[in-house]
N, C-alpha and C. Protein backbone atom coordinates (compact mmCIF):
# COMPACT_ATOMS: atom_id res chain seq x y z
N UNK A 1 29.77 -6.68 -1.48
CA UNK A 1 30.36 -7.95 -1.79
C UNK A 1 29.28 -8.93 -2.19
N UNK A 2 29.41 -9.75 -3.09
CA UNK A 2 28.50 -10.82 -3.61
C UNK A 2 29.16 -11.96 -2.52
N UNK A 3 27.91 -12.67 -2.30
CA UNK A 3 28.12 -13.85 -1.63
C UNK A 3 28.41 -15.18 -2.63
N UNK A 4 28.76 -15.95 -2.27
CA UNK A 4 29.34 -17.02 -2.83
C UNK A 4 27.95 -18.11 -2.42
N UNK A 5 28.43 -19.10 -3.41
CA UNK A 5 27.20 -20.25 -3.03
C UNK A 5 27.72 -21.89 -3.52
N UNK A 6 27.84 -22.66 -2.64
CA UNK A 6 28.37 -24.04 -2.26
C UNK A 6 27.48 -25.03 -2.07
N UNK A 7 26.94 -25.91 -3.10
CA UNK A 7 26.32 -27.20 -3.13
C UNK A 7 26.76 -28.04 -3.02
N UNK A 8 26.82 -28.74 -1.51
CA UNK A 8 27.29 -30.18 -1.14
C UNK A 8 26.33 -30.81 -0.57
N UNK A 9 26.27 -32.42 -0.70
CA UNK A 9 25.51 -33.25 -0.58
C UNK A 9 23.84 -32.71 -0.36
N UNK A 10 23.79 -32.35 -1.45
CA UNK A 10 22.25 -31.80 -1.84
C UNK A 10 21.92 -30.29 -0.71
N UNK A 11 23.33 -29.84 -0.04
CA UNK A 11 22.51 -28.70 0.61
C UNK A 11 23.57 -27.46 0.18
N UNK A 12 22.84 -26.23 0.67
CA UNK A 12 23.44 -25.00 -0.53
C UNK A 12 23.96 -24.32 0.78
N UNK A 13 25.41 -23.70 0.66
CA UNK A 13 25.54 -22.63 1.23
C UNK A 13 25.70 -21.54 0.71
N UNK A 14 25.52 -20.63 1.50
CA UNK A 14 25.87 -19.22 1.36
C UNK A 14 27.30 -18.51 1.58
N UNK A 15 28.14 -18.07 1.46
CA UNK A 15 29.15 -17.58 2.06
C UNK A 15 28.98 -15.69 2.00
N UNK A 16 29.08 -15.02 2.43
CA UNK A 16 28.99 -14.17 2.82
C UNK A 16 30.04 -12.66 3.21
N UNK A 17 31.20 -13.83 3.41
CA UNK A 17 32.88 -12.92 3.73
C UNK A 17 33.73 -13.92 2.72
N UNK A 18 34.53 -12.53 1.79
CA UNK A 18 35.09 -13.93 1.06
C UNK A 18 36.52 -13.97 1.81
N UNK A 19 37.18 -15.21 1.37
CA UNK A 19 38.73 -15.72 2.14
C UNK A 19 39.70 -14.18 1.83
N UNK A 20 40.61 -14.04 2.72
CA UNK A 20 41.83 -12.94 2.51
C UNK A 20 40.84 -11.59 2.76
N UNK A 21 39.70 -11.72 3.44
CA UNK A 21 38.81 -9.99 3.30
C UNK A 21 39.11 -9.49 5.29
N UNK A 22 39.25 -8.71 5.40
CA UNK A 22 38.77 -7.87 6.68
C UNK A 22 37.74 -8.19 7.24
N UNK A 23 37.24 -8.71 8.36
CA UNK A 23 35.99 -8.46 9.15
C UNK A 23 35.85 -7.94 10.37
N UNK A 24 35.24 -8.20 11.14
CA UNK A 24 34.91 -7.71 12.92
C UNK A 24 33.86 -8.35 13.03
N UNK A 25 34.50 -8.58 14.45
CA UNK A 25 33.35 -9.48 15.74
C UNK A 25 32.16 -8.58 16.26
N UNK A 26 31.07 -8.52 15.91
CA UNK A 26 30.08 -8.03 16.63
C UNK A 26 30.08 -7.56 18.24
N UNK A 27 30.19 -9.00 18.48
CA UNK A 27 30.75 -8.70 20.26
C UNK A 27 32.43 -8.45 20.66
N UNK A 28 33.28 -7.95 19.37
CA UNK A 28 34.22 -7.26 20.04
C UNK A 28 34.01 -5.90 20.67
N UNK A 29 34.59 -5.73 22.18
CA UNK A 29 34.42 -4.32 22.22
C UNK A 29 35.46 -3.57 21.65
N UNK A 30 36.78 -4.09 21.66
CA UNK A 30 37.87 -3.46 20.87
C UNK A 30 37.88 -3.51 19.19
N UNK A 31 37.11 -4.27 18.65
CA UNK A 31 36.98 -4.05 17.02
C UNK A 31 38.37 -4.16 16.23
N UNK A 32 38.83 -5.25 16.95
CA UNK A 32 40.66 -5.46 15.96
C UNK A 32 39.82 -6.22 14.14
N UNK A 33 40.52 -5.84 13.94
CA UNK A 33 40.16 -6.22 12.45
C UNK A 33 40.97 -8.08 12.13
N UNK A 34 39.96 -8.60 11.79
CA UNK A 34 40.53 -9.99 11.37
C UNK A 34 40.70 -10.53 10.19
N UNK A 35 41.46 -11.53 9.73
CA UNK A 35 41.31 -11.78 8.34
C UNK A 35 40.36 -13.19 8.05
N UNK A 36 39.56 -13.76 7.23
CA UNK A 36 39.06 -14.41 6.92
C UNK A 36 40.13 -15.49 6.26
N UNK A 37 40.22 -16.65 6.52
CA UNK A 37 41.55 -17.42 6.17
C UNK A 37 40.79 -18.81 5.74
N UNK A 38 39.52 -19.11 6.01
CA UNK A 38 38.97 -20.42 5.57
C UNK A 38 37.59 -20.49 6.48
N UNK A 39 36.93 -21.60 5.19
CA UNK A 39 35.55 -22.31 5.79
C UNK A 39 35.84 -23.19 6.09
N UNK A 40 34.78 -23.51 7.23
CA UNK A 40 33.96 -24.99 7.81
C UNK A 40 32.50 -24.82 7.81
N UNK A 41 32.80 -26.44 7.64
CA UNK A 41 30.78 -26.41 6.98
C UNK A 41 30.56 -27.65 8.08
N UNK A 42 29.64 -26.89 8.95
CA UNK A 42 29.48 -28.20 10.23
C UNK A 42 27.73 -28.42 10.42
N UNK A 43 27.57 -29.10 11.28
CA UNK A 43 25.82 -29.28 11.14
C UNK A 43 24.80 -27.97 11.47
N UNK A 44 26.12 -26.94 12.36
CA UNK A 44 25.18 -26.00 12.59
C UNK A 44 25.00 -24.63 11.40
N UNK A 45 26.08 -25.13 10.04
CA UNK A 45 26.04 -24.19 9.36
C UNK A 45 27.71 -23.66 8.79
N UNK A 46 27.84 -22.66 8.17
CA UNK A 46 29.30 -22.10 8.03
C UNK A 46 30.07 -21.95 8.84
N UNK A 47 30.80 -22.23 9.23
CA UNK A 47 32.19 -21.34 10.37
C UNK A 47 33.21 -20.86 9.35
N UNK A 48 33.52 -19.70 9.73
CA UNK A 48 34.63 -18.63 9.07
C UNK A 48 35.82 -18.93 10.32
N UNK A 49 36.74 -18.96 9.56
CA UNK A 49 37.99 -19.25 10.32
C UNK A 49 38.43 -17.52 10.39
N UNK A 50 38.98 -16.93 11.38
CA UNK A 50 39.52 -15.60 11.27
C UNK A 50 40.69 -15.76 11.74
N UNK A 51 41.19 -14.71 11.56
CA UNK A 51 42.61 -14.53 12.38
C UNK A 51 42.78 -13.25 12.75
N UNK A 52 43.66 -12.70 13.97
CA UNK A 52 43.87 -11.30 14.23
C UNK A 52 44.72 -11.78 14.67
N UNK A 53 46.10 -11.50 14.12
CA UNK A 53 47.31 -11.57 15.16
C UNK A 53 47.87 -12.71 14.95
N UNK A 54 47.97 -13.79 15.90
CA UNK A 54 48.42 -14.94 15.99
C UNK A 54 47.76 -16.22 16.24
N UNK A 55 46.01 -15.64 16.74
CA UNK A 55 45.53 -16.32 17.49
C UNK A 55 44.48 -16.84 16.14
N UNK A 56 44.00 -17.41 16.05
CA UNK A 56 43.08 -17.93 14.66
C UNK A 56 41.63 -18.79 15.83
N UNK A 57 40.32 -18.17 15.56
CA UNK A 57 39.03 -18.55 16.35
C UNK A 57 38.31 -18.80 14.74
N UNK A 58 37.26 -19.65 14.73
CA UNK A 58 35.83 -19.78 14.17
C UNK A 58 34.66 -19.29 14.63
N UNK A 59 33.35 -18.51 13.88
CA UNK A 59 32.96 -17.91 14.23
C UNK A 59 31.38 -18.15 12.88
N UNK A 60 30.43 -17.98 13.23
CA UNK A 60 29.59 -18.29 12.59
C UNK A 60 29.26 -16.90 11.90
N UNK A 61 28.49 -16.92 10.70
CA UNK A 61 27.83 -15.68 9.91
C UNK A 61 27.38 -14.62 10.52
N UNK A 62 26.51 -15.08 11.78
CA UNK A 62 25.70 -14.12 12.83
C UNK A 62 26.28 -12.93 13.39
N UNK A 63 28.19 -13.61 13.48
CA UNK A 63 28.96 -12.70 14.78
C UNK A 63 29.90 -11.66 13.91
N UNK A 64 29.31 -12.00 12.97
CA UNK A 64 30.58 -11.47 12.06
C UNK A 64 30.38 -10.15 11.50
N UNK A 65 30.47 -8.93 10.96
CA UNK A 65 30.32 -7.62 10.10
C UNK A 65 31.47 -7.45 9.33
N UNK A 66 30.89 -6.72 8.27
CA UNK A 66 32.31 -6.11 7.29
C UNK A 66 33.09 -5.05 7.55
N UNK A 67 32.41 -4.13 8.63
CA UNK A 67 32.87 -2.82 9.12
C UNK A 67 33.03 -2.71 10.34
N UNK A 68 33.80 -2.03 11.15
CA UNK A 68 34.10 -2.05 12.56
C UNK A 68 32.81 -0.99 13.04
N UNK A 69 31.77 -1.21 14.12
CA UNK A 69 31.66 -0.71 14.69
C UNK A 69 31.64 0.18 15.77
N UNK A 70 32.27 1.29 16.32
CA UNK A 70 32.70 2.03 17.39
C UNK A 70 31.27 2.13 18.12
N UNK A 71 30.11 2.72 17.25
CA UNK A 71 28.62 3.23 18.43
C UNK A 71 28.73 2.31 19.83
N UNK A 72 29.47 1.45 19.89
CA UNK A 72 29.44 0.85 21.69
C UNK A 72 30.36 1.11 22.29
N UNK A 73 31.72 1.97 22.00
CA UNK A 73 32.48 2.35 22.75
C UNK A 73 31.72 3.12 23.64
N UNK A 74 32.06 3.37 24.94
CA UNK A 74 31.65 4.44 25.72
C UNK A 74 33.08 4.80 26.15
N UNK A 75 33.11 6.25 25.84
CA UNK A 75 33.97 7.46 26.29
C UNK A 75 33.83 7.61 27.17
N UNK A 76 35.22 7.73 28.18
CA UNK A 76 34.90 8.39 29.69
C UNK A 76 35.72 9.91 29.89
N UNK A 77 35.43 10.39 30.45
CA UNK A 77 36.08 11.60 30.75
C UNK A 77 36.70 11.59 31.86
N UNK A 78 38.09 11.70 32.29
CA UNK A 78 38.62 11.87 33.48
C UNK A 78 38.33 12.94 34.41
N UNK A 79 38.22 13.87 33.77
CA UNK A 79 37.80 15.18 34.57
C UNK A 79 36.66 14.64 35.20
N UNK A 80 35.52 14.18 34.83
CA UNK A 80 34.31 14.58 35.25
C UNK A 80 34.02 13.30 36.09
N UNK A 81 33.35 13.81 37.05
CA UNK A 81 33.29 12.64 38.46
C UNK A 81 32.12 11.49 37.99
N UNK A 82 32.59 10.40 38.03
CA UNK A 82 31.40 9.36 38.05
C UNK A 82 29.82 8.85 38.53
């Protein structure tokens, strides 16, 4: 994906996820897939508005990926004793 780029009052952003795309939370451990629905441009930088479901959070560039990660699930096995 090409990033997008936004010049307001002499400063440049980056955008990175475009609006209507799929993402995931870094620190989700469940990895629900969200939609990208809008920016905010605040002093600390971009916020991506997401949504999963019903619930709609902001979330900065940092927390965000294009692909779900699983490598942090940990599998347990019932059989086998703890």
């Amino acid at each position: 994906m090409d990033s997008h780029i936004l010049t307001k009052q002499h400063k440049t952003y980056r955008f990175f996820h475009d609006l209507d795309t799929i993402v995931f939370l870094i620190t989700d451990p469940d990895q629900l897939p969200r939609i990208v629905v809008a920016y905010r441009i605040t002093k600390q930088g971009i916020q991506y508005e997401l949504v999963s479901g019903v619930e709609a959070t902001y979330h900065m560039t940092s927390e965000i990926q294009g692909e779900a990660d699983f490598s942090k699930f940990i599998i347990e096995d019932d059989d086998e004793p703890l």
